[in-house]
PDB file of N, CA and C in Angstrom:
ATOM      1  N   UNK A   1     -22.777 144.965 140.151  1.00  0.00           N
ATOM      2  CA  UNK A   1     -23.116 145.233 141.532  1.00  0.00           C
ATOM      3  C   UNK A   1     -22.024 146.142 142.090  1.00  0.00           C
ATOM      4  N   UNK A   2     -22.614 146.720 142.670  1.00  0.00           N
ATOM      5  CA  UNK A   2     -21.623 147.644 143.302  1.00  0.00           C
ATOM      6  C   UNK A   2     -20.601 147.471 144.797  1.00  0.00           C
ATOM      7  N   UNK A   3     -19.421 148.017 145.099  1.00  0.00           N
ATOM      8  CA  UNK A   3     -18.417 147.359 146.188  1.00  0.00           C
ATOM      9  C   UNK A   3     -19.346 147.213 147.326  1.00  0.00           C
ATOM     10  N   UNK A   4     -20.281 147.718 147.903  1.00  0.00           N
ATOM     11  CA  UNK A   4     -20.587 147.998 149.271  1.00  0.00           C
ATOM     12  C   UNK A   4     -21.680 146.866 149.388  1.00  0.00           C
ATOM     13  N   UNK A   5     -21.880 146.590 148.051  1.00  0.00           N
ATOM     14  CA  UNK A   5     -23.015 145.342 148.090  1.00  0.00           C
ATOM     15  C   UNK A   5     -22.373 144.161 148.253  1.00  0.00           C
ATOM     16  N   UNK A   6     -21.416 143.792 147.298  1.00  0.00           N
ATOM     17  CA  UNK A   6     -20.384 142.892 147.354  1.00  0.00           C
ATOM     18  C   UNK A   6     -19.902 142.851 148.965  1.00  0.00           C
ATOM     19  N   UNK A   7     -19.395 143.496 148.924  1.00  0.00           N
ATOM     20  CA  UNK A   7     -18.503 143.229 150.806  1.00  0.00           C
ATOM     21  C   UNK A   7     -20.042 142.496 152.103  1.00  0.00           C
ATOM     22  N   UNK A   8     -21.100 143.335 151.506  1.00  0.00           N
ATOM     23  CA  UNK A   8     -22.329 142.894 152.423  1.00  0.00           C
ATOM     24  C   UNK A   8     -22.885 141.377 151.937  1.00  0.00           C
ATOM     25  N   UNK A   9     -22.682 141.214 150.450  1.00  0.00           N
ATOM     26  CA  UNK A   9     -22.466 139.633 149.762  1.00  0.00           C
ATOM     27  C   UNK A   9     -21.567 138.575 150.583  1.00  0.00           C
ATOM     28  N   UNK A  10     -20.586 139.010 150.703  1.00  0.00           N
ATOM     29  CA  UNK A  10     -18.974 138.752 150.882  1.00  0.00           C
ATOM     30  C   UNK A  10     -19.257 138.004 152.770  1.00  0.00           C
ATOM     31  N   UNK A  11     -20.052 138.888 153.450  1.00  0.00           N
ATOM     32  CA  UNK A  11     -20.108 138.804 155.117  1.00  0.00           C
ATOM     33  C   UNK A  11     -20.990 137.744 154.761  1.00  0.00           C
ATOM     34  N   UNK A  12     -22.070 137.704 154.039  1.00  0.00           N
ATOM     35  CA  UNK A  12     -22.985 136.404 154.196  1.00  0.00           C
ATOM     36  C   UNK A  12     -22.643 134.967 153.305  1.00  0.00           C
ATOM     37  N   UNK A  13     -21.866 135.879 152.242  1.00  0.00           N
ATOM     38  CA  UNK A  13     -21.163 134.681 151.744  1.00  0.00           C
ATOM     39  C   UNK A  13     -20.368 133.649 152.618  1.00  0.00           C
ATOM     40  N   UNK A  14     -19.637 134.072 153.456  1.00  0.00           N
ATOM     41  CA  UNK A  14     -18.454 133.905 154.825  1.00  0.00           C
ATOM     42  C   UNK A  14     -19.463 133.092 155.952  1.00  0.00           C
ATOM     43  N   UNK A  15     -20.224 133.728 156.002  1.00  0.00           N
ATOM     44  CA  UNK A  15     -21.017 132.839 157.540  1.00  0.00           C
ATOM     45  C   UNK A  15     -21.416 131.385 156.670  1.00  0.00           C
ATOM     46  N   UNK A  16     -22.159 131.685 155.181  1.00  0.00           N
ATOM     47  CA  UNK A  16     -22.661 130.418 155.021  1.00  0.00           C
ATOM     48  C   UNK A  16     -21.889 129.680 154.765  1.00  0.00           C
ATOM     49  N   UNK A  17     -20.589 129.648 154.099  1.00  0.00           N
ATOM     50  CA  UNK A  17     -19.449 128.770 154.033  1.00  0.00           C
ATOM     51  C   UNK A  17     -18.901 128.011 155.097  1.00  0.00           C
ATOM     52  N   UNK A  18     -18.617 129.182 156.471  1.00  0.00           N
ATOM     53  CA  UNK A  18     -17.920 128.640 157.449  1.00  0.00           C
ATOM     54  C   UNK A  18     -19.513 127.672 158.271  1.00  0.00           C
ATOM     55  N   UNK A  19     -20.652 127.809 157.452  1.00  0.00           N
ATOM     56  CA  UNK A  19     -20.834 126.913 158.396  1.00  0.00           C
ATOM     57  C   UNK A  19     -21.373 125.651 157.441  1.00  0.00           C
ATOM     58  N   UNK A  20     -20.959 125.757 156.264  1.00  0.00           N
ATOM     59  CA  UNK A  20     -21.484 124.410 155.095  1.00  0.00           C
ATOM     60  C   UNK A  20     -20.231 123.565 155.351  1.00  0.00           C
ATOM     61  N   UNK A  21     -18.620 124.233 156.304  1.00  0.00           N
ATOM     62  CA  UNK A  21     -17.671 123.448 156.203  1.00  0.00           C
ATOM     63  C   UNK A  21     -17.371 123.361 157.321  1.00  0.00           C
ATOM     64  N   UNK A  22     -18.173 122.979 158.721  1.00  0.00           N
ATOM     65  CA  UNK A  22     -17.735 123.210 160.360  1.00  0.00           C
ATOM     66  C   UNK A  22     -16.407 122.732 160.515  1.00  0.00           C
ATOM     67  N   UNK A  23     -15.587 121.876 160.245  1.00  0.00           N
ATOM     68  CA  UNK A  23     -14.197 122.197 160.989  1.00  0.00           C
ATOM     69  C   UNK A  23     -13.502 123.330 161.059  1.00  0.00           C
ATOM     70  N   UNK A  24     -12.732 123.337 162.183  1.00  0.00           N
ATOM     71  CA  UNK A  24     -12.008 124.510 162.268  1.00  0.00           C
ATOM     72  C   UNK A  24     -12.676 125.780 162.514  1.00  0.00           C
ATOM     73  N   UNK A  25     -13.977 125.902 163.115  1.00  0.00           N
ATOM     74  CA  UNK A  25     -15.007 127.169 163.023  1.00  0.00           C
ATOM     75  C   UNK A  25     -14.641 128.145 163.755  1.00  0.00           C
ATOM     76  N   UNK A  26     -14.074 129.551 162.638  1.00  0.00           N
ATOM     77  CA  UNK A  26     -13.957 130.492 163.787  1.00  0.00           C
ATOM     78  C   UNK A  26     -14.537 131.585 162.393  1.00  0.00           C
ATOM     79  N   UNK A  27     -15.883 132.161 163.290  1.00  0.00           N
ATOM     80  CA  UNK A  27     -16.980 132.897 162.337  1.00  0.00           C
ATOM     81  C   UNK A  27     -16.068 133.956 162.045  1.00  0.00           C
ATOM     82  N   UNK A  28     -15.060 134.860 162.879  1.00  0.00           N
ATOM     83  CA  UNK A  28     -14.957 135.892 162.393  1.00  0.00           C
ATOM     84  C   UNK A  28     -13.528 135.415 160.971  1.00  0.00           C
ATOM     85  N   UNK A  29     -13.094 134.940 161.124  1.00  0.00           N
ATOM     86  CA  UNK A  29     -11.946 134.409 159.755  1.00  0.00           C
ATOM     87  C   UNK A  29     -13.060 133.756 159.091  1.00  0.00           C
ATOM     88  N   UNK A  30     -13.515 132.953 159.393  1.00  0.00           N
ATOM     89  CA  UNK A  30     -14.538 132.874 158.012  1.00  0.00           C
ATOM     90  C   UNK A  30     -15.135 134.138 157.393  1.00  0.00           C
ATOM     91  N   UNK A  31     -15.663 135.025 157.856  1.00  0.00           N
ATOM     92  CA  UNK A  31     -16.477 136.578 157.421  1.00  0.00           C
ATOM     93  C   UNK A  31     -15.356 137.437 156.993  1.00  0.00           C
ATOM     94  N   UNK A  32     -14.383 137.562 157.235  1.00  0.00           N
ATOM     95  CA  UNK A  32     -13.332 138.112 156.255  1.00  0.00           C
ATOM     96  C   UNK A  32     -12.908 137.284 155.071  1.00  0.00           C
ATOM     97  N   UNK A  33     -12.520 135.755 155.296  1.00  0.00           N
ATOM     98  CA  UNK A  33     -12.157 134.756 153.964  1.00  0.00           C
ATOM     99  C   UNK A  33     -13.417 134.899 153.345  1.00  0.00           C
ATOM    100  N   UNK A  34     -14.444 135.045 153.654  1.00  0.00           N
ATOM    101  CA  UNK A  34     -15.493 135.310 152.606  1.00  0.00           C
ATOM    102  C   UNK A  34     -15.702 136.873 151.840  1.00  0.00           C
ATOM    103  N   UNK A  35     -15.410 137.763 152.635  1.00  0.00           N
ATOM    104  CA  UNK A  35     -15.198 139.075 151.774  1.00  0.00           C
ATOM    105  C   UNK A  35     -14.713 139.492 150.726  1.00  0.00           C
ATOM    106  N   UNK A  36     -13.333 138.534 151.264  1.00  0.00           N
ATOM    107  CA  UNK A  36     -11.834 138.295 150.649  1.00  0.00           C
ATOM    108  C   UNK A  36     -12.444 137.670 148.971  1.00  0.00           C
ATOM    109  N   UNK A  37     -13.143 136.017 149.293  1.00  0.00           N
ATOM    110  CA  UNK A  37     -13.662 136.136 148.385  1.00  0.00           C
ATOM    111  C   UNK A  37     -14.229 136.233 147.513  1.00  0.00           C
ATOM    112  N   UNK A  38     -15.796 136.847 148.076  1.00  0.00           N
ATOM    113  CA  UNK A  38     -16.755 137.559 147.338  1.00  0.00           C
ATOM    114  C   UNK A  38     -16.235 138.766 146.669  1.00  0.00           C
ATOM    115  N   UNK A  39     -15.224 139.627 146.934  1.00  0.00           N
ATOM    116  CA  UNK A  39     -14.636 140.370 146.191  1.00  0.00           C
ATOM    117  C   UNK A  39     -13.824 139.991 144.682  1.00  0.00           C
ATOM    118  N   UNK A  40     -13.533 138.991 144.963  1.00  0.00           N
ATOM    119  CA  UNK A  40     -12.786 138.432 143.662  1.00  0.00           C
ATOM    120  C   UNK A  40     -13.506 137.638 142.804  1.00  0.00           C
ATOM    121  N   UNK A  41     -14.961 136.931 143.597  1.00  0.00           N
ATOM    122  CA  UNK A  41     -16.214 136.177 142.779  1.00  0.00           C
ATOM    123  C   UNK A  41     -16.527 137.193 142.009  1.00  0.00           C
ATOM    124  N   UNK A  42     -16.972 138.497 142.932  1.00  0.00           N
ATOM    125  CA  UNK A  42     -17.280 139.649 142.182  1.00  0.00           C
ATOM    126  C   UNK A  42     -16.357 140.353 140.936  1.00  0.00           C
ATOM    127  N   UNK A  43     -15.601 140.859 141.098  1.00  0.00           N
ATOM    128  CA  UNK A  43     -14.764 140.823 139.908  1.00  0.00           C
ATOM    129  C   UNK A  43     -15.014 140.139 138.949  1.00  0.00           C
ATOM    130  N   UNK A  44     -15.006 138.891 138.793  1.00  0.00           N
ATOM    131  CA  UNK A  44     -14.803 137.795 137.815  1.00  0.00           C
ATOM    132  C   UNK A  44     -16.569 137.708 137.574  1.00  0.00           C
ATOM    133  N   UNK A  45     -17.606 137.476 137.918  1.00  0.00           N
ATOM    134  CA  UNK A  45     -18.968 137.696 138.134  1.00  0.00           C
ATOM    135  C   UNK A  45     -19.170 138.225 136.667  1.00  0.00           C
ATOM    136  N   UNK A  46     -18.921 140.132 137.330  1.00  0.00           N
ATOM    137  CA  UNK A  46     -19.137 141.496 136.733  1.00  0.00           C
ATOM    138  C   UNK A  46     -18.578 141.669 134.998  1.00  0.00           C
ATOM    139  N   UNK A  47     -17.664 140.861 135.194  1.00  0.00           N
ATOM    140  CA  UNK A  47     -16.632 140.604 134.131  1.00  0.00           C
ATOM    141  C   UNK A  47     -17.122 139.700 132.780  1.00  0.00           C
ATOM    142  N   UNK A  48     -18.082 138.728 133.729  1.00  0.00           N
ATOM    143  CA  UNK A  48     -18.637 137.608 132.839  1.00  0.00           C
ATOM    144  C   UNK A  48     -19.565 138.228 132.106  1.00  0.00           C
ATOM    145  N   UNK A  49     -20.356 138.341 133.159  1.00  0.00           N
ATOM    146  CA  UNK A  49     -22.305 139.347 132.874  1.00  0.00           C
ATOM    147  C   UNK A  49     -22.227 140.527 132.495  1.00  0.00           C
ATOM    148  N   UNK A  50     -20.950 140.786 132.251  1.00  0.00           N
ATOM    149  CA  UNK A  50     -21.292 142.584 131.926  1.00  0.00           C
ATOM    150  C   UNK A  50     -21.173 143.581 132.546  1.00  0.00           C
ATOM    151  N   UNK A  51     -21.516 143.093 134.113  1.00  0.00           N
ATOM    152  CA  UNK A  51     -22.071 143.528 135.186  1.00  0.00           C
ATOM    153  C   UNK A  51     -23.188 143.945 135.325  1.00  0.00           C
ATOM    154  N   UNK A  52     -24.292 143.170 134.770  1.00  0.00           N
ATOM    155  CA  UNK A  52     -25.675 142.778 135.166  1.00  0.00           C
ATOM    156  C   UNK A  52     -26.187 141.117 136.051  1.00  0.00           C
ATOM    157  N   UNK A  53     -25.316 141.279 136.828  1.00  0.00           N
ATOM    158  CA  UNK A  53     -25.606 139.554 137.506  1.00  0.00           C
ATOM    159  C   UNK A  53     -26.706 139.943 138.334  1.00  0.00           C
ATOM    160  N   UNK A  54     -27.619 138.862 138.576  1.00  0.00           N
ATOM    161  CA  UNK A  54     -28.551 139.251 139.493  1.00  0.00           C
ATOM    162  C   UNK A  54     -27.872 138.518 140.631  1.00  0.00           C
ATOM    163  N   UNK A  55     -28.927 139.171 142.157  1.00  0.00           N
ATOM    164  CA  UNK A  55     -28.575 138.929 143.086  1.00  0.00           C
ATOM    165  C   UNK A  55     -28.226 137.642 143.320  1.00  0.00           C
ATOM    166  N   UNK A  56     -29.076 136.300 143.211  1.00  0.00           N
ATOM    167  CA  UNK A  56     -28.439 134.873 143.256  1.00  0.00           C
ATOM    168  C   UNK A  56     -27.384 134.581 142.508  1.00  0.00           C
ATOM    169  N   UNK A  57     -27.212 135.269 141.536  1.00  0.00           N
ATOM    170  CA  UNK A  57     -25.799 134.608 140.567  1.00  0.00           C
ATOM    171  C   UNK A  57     -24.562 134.758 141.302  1.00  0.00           C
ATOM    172  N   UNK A  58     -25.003 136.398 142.205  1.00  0.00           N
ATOM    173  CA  UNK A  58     -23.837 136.855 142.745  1.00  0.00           C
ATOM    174  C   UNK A  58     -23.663 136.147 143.858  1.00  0.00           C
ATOM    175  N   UNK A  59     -24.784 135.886 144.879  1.00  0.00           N
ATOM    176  CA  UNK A  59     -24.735 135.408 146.207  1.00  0.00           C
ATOM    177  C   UNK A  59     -24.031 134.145 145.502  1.00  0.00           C
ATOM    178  N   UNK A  60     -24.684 133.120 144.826  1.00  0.00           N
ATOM    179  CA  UNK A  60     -23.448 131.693 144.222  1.00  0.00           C
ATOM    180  C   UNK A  60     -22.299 131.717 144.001  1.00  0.00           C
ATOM    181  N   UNK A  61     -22.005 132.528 143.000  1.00  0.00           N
ATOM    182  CA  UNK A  61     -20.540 133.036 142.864  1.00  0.00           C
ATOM    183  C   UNK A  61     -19.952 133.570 144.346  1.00  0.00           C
ATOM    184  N   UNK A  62     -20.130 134.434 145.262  1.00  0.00           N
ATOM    185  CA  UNK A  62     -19.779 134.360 146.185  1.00  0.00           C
ATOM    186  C   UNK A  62     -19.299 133.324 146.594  1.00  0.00           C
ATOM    187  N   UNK A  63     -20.737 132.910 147.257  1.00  0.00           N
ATOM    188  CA  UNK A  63     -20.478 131.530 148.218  1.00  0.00           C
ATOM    189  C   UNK A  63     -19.588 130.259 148.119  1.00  0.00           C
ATOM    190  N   UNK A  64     -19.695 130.163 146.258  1.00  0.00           N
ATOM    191  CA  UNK A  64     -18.830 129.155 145.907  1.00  0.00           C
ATOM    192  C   UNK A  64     -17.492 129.458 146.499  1.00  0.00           C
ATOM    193  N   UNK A  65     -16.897 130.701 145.998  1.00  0.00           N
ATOM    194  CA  UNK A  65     -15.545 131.045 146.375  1.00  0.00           C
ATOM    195  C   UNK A  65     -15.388 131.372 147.766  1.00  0.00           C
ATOM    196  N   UNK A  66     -16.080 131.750 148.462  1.00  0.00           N
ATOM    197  CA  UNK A  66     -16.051 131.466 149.982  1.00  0.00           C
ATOM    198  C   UNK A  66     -15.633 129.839 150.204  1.00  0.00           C
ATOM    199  N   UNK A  67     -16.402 129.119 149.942  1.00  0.00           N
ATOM    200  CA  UNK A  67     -16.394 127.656 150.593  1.00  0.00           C
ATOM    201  C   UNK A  67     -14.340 127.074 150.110  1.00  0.00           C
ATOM    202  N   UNK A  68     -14.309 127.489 149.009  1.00  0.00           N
ATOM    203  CA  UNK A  68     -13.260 127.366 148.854  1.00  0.00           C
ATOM    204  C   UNK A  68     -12.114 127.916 149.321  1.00  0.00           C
ATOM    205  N   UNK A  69     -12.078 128.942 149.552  1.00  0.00           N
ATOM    206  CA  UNK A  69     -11.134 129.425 150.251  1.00  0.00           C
ATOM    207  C   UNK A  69     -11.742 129.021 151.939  1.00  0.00           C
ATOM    208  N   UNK A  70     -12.568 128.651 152.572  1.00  0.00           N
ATOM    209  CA  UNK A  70     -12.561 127.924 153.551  1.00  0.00           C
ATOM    210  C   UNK A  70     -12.074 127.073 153.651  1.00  0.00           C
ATOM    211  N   UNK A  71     -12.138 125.970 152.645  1.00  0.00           N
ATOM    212  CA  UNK A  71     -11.817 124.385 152.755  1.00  0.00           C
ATOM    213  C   UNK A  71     -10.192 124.584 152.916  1.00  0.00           C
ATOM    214  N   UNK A  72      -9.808 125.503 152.340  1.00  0.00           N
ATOM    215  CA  UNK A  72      -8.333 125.381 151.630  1.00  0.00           C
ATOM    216  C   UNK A  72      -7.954 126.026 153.488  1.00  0.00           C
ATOM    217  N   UNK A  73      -8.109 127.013 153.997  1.00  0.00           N
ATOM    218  CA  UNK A  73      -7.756 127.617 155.197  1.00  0.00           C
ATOM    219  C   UNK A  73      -7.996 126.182 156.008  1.00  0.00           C
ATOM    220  N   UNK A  74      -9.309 125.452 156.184  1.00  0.00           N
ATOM    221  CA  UNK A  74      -8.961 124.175 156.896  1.00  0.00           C
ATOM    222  C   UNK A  74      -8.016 123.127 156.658  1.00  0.00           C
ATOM    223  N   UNK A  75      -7.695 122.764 155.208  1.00  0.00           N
ATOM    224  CA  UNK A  75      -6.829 122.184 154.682  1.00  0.00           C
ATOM    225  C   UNK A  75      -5.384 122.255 155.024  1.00  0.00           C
ATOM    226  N   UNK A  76      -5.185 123.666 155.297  1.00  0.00           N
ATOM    227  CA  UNK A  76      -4.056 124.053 155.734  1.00  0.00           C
ATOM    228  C   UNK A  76      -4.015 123.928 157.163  1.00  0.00           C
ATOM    229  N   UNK A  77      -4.698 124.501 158.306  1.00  0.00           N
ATOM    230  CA  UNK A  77      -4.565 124.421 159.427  1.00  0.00           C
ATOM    231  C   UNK A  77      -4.697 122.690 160.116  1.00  0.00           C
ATOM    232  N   UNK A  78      -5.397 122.010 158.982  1.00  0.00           N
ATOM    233  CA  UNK A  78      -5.223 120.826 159.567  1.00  0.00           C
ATOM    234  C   UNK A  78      -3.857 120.105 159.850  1.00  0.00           C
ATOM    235  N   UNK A  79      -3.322 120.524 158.055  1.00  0.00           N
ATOM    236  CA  UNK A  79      -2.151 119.322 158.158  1.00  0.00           C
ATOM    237  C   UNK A  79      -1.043 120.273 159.303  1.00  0.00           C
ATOM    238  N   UNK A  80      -1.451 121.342 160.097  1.00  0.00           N
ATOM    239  CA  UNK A  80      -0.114 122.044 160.654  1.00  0.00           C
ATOM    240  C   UNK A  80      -0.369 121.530 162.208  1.00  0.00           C
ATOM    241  N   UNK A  81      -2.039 121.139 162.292  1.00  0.00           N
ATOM    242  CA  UNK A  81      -2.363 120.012 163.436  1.00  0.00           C
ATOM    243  C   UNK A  81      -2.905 121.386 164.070  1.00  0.00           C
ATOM    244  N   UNK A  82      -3.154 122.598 163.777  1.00  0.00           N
ATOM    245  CA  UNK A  82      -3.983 123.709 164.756  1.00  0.00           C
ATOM    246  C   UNK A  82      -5.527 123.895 164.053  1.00  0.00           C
ATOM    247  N   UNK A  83      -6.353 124.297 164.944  1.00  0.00           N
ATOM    248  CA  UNK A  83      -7.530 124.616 165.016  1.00  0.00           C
ATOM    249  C   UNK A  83      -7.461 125.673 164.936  1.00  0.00           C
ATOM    250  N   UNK A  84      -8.179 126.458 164.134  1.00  0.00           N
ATOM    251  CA  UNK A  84      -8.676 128.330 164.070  1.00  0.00           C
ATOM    252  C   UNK A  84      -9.415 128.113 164.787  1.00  0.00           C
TER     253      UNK A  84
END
């Protein structure tokens, strides 16, 4: 898949994360932490498949790594006691 698809992966990857994990909800840091890492799902994706993933493999791979790097950004802002 190509970057411009990925990053447009990456924005929807980000909304659905920040909202599969509502604490701490602030859409626009979620839609970058998801860019952030649909770019690196992607990488690793492209890497696996060849770079023939179809669109759901990619949107999963995304999303997975979105949610995670969400949880971990709440994880962190919790124990510091602030809300994004």
């Amino acid at each position: 898949m190509d970057l411009m698809r990925w990053m447009l992966l990456g924005l929807l990857a980000g909304w659905v994360a920040g909202v599969i994990t509502r604490p701490g909800r602030n859409v626009w840091v979620d839609l970058a932490l998801g860019l952030i890492a649909a770019m690196a799902a992607g990488y690793v994706v492209d890497r696996v498949v060849g770079g023939n993933a179809s669109f759901w493999l990619s949107l999963v791979a995304a999303t997975i790594a979105a949610i995670m790097v969400v949880v971990v950004k709440n994880t962190i802002l919790a124990d510091r006691g602030e809300s994004s």
